[in-house]
N, C-alpha and C. Protein backbone atom coordinates (compact mmCIF):
# COMPACT_ATOMS: atom_id res chain seq x y z
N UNK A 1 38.85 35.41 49.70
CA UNK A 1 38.17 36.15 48.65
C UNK A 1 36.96 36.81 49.27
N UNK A 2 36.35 37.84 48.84
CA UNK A 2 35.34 38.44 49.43
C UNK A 2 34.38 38.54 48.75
N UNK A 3 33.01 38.71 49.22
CA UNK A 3 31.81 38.21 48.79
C UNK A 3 31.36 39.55 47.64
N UNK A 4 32.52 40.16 47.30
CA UNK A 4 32.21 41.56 46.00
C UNK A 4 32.67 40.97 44.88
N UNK A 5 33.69 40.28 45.08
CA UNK A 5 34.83 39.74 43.76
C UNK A 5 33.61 38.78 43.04
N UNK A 6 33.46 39.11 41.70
CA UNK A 6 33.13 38.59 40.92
C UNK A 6 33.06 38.00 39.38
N UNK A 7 34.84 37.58 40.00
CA UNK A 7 35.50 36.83 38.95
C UNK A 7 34.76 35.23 38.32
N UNK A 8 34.99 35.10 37.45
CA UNK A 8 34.02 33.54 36.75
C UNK A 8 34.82 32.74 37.45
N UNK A 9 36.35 32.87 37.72
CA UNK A 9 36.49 31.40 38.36
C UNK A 9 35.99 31.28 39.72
N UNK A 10 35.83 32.34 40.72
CA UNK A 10 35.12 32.10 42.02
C UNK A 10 33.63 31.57 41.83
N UNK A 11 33.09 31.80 40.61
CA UNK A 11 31.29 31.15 40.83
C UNK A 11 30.97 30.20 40.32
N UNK A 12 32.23 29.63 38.97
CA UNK A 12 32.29 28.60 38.23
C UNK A 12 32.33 29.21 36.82
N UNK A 13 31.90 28.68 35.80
CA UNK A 13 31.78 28.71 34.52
C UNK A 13 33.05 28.42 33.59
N UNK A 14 33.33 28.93 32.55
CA UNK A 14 34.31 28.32 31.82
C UNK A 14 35.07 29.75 32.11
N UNK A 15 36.78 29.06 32.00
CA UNK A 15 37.80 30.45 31.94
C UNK A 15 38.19 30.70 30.22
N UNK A 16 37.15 31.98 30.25
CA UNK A 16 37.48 32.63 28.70
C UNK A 16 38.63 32.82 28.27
N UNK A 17 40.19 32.94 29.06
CA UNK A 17 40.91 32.60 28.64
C UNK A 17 41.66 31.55 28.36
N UNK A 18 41.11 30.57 28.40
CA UNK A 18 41.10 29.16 28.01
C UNK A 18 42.05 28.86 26.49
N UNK A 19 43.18 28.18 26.12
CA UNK A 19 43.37 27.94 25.00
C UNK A 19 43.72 26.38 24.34
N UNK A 20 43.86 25.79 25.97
CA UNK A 20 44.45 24.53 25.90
C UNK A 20 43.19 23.93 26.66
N UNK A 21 43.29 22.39 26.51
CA UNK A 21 42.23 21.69 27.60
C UNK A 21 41.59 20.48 27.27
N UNK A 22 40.72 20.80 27.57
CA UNK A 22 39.55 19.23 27.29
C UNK A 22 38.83 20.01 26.26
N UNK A 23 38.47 19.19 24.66
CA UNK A 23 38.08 20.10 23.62
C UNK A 23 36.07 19.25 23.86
N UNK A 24 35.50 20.05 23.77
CA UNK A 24 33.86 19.51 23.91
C UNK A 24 33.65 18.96 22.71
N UNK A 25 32.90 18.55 22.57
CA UNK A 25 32.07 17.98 21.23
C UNK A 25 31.69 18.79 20.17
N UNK A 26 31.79 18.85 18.72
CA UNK A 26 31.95 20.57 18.35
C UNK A 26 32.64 21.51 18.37
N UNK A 27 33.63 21.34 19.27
CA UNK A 27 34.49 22.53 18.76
C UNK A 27 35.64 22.31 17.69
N UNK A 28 35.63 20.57 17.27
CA UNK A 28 36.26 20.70 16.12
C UNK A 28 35.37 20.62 14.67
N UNK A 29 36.44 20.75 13.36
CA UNK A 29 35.42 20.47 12.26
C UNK A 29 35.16 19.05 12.12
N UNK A 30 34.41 18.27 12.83
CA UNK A 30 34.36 16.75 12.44
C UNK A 30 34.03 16.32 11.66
N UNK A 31 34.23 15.17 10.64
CA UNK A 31 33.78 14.55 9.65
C UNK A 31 31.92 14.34 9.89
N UNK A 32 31.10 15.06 9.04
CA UNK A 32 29.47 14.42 9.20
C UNK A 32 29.32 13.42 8.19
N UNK A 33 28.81 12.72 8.29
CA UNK A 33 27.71 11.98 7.72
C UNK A 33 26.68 12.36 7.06
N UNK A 34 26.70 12.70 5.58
CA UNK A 34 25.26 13.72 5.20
C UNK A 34 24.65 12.31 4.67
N UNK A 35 23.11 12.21 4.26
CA UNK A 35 22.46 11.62 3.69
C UNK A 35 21.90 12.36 2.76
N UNK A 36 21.76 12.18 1.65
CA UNK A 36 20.96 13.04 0.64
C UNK A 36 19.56 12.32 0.53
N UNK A 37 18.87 12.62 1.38
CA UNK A 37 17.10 11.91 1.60
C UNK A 37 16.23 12.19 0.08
N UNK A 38 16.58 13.19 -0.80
CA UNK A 38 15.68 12.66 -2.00
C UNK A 38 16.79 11.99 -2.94
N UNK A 39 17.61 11.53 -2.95
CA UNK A 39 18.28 10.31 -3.76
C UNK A 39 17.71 8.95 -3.43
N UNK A 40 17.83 8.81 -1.77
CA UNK A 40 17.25 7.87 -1.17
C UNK A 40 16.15 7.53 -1.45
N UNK A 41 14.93 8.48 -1.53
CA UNK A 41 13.76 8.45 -1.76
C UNK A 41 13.39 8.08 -3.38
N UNK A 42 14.08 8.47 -3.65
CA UNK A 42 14.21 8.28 -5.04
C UNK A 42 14.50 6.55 -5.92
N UNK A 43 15.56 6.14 -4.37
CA UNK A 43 16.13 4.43 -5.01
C UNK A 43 14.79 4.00 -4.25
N UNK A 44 14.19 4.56 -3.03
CA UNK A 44 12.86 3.18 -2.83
C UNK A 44 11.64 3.42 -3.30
N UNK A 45 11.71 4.88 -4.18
CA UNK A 45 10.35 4.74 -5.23
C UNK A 45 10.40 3.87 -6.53
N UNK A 46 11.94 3.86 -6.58
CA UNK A 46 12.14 2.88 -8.20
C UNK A 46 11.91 1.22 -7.73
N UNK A 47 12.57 0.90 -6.36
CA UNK A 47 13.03 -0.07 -6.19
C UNK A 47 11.27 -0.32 -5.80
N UNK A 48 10.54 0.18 -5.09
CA UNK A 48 8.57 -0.19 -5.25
C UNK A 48 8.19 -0.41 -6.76
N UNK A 49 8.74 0.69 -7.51
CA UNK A 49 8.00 0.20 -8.86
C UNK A 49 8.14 -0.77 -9.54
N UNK A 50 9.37 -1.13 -9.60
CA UNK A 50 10.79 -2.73 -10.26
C UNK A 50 9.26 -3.70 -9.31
N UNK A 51 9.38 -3.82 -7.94
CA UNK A 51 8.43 -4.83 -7.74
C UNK A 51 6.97 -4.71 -7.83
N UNK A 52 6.26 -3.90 -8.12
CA UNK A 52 5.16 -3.95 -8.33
C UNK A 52 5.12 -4.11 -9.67
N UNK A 53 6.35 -3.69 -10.50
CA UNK A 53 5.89 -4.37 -12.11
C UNK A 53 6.35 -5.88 -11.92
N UNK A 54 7.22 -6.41 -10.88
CA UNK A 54 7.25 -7.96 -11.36
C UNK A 54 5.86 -8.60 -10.57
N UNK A 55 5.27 -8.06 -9.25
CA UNK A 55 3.69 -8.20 -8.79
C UNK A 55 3.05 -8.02 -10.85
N UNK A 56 2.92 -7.43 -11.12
CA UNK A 56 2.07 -7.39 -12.73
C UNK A 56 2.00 -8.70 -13.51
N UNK A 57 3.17 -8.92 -13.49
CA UNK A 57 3.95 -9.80 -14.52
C UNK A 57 3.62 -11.29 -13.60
N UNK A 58 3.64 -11.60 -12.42
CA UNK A 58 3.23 -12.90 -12.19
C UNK A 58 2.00 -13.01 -12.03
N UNK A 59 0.92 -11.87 -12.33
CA UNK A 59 -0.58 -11.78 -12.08
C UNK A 59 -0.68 -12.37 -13.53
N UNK A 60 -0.26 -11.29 -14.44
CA UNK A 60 -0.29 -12.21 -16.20
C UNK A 60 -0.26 -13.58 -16.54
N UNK A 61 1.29 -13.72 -15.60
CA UNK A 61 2.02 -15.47 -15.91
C UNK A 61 1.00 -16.37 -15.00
N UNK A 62 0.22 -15.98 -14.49
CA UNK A 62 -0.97 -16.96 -13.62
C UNK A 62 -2.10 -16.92 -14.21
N UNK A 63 -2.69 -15.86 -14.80
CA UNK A 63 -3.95 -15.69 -15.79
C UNK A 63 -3.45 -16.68 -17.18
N UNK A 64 -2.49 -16.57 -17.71
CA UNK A 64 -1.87 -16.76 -18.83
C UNK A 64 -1.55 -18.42 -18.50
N UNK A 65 -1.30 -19.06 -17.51
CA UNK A 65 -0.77 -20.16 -17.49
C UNK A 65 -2.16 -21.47 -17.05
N UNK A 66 -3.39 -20.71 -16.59
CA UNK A 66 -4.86 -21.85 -16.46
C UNK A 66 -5.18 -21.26 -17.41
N UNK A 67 -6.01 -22.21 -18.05
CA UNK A 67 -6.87 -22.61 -19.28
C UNK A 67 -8.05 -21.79 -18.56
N UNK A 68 -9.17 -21.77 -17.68
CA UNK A 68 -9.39 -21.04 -17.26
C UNK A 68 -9.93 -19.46 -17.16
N UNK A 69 -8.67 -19.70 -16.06
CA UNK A 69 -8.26 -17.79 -16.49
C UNK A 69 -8.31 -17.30 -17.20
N UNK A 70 -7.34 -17.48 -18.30
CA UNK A 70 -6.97 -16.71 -19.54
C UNK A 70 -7.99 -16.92 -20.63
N UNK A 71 -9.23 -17.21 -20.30
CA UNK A 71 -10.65 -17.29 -21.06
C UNK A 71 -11.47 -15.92 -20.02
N UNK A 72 -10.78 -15.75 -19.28
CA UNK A 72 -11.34 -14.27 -18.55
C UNK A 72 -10.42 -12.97 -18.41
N UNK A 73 -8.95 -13.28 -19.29
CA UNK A 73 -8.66 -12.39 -19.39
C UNK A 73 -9.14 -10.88 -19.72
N UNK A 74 -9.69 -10.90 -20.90
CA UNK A 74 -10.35 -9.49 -21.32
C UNK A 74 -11.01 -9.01 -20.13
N UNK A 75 -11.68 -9.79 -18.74
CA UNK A 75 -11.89 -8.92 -17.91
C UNK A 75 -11.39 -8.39 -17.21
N UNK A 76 -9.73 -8.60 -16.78
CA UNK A 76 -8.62 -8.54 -16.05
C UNK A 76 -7.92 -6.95 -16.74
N UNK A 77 -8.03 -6.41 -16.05
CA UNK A 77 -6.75 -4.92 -16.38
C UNK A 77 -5.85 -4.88 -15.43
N UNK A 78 -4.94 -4.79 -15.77
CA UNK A 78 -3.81 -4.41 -14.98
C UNK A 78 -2.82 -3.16 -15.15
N UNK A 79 -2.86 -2.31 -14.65
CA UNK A 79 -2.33 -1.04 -14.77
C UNK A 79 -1.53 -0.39 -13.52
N UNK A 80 -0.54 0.32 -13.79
CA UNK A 80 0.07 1.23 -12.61
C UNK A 80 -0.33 2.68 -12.52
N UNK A 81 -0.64 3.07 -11.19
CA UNK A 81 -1.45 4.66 -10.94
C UNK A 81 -0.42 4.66 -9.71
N UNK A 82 -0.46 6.07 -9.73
CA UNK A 82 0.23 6.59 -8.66
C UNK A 82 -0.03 5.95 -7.15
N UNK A 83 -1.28 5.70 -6.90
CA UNK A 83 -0.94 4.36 -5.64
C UNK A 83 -0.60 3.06 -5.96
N UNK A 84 -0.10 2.80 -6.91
CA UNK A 84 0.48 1.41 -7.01
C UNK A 84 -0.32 0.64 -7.88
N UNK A 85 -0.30 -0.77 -8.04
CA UNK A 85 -0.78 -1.34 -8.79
C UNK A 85 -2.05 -1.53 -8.96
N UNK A 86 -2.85 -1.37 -10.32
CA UNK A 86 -4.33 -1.71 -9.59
C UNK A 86 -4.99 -2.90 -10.56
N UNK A 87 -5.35 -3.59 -10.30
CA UNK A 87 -6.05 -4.82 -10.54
C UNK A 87 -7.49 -4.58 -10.85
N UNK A 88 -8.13 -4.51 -12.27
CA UNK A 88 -9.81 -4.16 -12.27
C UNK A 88 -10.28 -5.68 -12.84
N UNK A 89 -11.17 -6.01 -12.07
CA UNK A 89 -12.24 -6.91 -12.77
C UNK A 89 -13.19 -6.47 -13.30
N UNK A 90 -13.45 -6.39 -14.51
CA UNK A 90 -14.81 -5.59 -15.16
C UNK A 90 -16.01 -7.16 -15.93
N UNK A 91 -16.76 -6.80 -15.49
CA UNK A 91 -18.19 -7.47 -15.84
C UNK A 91 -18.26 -7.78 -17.42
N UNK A 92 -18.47 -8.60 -17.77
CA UNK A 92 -18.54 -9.02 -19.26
C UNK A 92 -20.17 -9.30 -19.22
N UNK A 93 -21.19 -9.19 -20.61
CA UNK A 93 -22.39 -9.58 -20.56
C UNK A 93 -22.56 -10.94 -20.16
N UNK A 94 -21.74 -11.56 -20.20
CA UNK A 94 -22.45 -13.02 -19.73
C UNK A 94 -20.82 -13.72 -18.77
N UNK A 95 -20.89 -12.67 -18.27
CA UNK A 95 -19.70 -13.04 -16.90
C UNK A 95 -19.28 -11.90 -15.87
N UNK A 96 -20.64 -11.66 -15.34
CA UNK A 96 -20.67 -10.29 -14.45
C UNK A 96 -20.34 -11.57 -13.16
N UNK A 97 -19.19 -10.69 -12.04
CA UNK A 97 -18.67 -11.16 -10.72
C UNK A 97 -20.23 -11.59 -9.76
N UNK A 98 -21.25 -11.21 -10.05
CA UNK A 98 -22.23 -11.11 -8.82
C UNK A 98 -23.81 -11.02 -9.70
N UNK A 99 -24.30 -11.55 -9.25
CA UNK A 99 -26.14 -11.67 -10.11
C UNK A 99 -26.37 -10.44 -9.92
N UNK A 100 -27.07 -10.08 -10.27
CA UNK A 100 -27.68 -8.30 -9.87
C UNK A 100 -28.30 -8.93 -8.35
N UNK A 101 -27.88 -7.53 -7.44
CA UNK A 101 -28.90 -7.92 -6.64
C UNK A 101 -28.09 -8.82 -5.43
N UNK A 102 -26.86 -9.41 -5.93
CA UNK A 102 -26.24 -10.30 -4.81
C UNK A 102 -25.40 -10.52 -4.56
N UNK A 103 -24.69 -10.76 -3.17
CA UNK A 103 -23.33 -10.57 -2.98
C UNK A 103 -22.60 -11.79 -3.08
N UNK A 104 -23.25 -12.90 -4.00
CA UNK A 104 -22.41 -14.08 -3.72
C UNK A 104 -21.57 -14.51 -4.90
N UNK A 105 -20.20 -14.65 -4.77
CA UNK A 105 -19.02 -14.23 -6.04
C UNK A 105 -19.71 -15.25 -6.57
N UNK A 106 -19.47 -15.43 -7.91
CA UNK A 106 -19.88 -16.10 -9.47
C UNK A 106 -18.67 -17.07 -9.23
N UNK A 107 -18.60 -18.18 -9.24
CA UNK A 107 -18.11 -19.53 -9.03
C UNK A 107 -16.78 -19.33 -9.97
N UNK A 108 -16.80 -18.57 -11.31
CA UNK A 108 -15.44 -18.60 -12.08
C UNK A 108 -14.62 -17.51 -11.64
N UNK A 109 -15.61 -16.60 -11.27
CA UNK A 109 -14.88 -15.31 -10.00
C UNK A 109 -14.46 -15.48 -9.10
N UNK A 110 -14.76 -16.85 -8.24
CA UNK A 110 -14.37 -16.85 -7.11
C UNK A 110 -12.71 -17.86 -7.29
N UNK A 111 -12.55 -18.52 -8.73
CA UNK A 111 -11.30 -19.24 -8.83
C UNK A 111 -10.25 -17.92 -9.23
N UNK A 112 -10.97 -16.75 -9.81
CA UNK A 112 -9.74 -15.82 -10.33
C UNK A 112 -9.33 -15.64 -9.26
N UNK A 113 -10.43 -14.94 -8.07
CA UNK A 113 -10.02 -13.80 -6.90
C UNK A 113 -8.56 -14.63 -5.79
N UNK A 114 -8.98 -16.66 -6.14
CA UNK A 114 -8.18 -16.74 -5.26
C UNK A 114 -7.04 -17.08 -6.01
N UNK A 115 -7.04 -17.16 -7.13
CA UNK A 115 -5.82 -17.24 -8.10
C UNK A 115 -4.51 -15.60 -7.75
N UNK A 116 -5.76 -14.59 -7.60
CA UNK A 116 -4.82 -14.01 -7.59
C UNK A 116 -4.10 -13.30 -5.99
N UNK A 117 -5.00 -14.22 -5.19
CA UNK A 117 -4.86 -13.79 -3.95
C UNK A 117 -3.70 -14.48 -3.68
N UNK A 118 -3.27 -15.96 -4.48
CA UNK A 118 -2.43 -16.46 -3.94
C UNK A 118 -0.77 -15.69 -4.46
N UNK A 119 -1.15 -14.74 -5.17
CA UNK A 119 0.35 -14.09 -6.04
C UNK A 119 0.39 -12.57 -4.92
N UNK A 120 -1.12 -12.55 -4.66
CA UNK A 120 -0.60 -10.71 -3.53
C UNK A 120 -0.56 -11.50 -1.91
N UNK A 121 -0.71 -12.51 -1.75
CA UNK A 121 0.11 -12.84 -0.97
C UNK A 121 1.47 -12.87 -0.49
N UNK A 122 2.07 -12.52 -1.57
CA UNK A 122 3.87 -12.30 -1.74
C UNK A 122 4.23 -11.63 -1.25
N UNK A 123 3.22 -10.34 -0.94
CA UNK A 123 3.57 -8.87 -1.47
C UNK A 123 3.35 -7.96 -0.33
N UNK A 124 4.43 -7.30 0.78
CA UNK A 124 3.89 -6.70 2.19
C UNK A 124 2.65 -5.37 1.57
N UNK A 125 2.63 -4.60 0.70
CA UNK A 125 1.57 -3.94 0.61
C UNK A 125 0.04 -4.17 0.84
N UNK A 126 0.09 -2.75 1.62
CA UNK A 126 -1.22 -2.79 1.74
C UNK A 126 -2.69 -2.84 0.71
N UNK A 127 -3.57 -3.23 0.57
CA UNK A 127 -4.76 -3.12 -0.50
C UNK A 127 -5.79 -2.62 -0.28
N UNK A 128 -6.34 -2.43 -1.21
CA UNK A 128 -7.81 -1.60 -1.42
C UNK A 128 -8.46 -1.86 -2.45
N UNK A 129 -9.66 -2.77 -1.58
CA UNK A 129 -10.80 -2.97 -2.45
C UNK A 129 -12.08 -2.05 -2.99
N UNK A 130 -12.44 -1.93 -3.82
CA UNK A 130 -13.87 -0.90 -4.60
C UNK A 130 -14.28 -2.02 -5.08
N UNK A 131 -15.38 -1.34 -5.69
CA UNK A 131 -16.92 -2.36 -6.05
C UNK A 131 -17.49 -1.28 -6.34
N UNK A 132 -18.42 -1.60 -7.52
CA UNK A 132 -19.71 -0.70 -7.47
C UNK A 132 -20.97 -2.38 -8.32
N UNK A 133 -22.01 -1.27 -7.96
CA UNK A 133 -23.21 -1.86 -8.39
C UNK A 133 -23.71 -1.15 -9.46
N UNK A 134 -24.88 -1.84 -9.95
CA UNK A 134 -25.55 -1.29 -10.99
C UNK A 134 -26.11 -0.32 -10.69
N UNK A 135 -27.08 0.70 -11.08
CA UNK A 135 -27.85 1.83 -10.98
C UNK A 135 -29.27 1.38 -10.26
N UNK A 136 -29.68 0.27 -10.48
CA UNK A 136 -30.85 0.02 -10.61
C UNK A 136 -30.98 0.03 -8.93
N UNK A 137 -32.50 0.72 -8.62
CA UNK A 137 -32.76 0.45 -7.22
C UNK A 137 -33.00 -0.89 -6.69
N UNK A 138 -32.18 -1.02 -5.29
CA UNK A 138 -32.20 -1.87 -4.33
C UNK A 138 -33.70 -3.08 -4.09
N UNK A 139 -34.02 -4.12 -4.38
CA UNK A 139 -35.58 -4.72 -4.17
C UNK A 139 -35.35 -4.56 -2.67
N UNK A 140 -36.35 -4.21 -1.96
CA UNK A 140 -36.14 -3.86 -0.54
C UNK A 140 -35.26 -2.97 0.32
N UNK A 141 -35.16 -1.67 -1.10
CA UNK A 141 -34.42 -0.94 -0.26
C UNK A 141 -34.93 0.20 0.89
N UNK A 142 -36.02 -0.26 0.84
CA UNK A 142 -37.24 1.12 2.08
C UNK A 142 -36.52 0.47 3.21
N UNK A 143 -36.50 -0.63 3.14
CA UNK A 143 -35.57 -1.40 4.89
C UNK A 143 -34.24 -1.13 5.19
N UNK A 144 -33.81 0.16 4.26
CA UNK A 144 -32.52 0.29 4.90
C UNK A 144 -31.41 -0.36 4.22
N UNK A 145 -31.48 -1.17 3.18
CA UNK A 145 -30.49 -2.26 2.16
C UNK A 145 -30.91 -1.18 1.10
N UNK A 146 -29.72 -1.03 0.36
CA UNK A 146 -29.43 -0.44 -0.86
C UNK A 146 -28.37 -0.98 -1.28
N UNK A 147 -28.23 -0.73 -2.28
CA UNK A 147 -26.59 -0.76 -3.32
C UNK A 147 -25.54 -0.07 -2.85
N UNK A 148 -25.58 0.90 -1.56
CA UNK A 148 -24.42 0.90 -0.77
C UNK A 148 -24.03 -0.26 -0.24
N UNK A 149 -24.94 -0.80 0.96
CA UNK A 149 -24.57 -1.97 1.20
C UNK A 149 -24.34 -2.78 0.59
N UNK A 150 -25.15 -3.18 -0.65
CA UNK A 150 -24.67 -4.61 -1.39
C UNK A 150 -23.05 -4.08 -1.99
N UNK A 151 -22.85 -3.18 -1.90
CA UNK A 151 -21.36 -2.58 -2.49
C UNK A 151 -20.63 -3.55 -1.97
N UNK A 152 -20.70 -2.61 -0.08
CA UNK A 152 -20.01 -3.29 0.67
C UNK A 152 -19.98 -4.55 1.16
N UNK A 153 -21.25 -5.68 0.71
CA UNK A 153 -20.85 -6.95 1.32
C UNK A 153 -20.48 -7.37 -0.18
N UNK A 154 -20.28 -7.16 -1.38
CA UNK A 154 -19.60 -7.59 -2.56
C UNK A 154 -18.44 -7.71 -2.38
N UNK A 155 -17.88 -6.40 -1.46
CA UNK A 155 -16.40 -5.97 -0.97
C UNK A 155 -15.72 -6.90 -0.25
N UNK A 156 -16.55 -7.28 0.16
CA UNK A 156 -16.38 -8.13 1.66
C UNK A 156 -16.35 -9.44 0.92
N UNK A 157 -16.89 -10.08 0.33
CA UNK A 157 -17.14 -11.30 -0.63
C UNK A 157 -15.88 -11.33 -1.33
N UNK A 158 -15.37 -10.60 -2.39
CA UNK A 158 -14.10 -10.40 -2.67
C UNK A 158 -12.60 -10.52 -1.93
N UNK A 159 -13.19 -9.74 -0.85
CA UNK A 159 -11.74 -10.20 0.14
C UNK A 159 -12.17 -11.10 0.77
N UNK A 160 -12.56 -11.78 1.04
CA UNK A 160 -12.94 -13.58 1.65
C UNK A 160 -12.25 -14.30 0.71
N UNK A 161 -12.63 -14.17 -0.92
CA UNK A 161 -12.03 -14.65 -1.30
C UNK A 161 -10.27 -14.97 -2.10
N UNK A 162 -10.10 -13.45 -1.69
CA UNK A 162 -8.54 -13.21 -1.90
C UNK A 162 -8.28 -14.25 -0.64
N UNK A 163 -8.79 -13.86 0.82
CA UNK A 163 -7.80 -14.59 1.61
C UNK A 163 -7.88 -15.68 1.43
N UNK A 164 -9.32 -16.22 1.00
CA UNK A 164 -8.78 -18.17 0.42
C UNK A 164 -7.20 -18.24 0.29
N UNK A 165 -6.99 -17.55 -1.17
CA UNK A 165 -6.30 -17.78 -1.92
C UNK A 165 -4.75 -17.27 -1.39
N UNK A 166 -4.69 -16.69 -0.50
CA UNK A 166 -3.57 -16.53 0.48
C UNK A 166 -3.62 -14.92 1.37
């Protein structure tokens, strides 16, 4: 052959007249596998909600089942929001979580937080704690301590005491 001829089978490549052979991957119609990803998405947004309403329901059946607790219900809300379940402790006049002024949980607060720490223990989700304080300025807040911080070591006081509780 001479170095002009520049037929495909002298340099390699495939012979375009090809009809028979070894078939590649793709060149038939093969059976796929489709997934329909918002059906899917759809069974593990229901199948989160089914358990975060039975997470609800054993937070109740634990408030509801100590003598206790269920004398602090009215401070307990339990509601579902688009991030998931949320758990509020709200301050009653004569059963606020924390003295003004301090981050150290209130002794009947500290049996709820681990009451209910021991039920979100169950539960692989992640959490998120808030806190707020009163309005009133910080005693010693020129040093840098304010009601931000006491926020955050309230925050911190709270989840100490969830993890007691699991």
């Amino acid at each position: 052959s001479s170095a002009g001829d520049r037929s495909p089978r002298q340099h390699g490549g495939q012979d375009l007249t090809r009809t028979t052979g070894q078939v590649k991957r793709g060149e038939l119609d093969a059976k796929q596998d489709k997934v329909n990803l918002h059906a899917l998405k759809q069974e593990q947004v229901r199948a989160e909600i089914a358990r975060l309403e039975d997470l609800k329901k054993k937070v109740q059946a634990k408030i509801a089942a100590s003598e206790r607790l269920s004398q602090m219900a009215s401070q307990i809300r339990l509601d579902m929001t688009r991030d998931g379940l949320r758990i509020q402790i709200v301050d009653e006049n004569n059963r606020p979580m924390f003295a003004s002024g301090s981050a150290v949980v209130q002794p009947y607060m500290r049996e709820l937080l681990r009451e209910i720490g021991t039920v979100l223990a169950e539960v692989p989700n992640r959490l998120t704690l808030e806190g707020h304080t009163d309005a009133a300025p910080f005693v010693g807040g020129g040093l840098g301590y304010g009601n931000w911080e006491l926020s955050a070591d309230r925050a911190n006081a709270s989840r100490r005491e969830l993890m007691v509780g699991g």
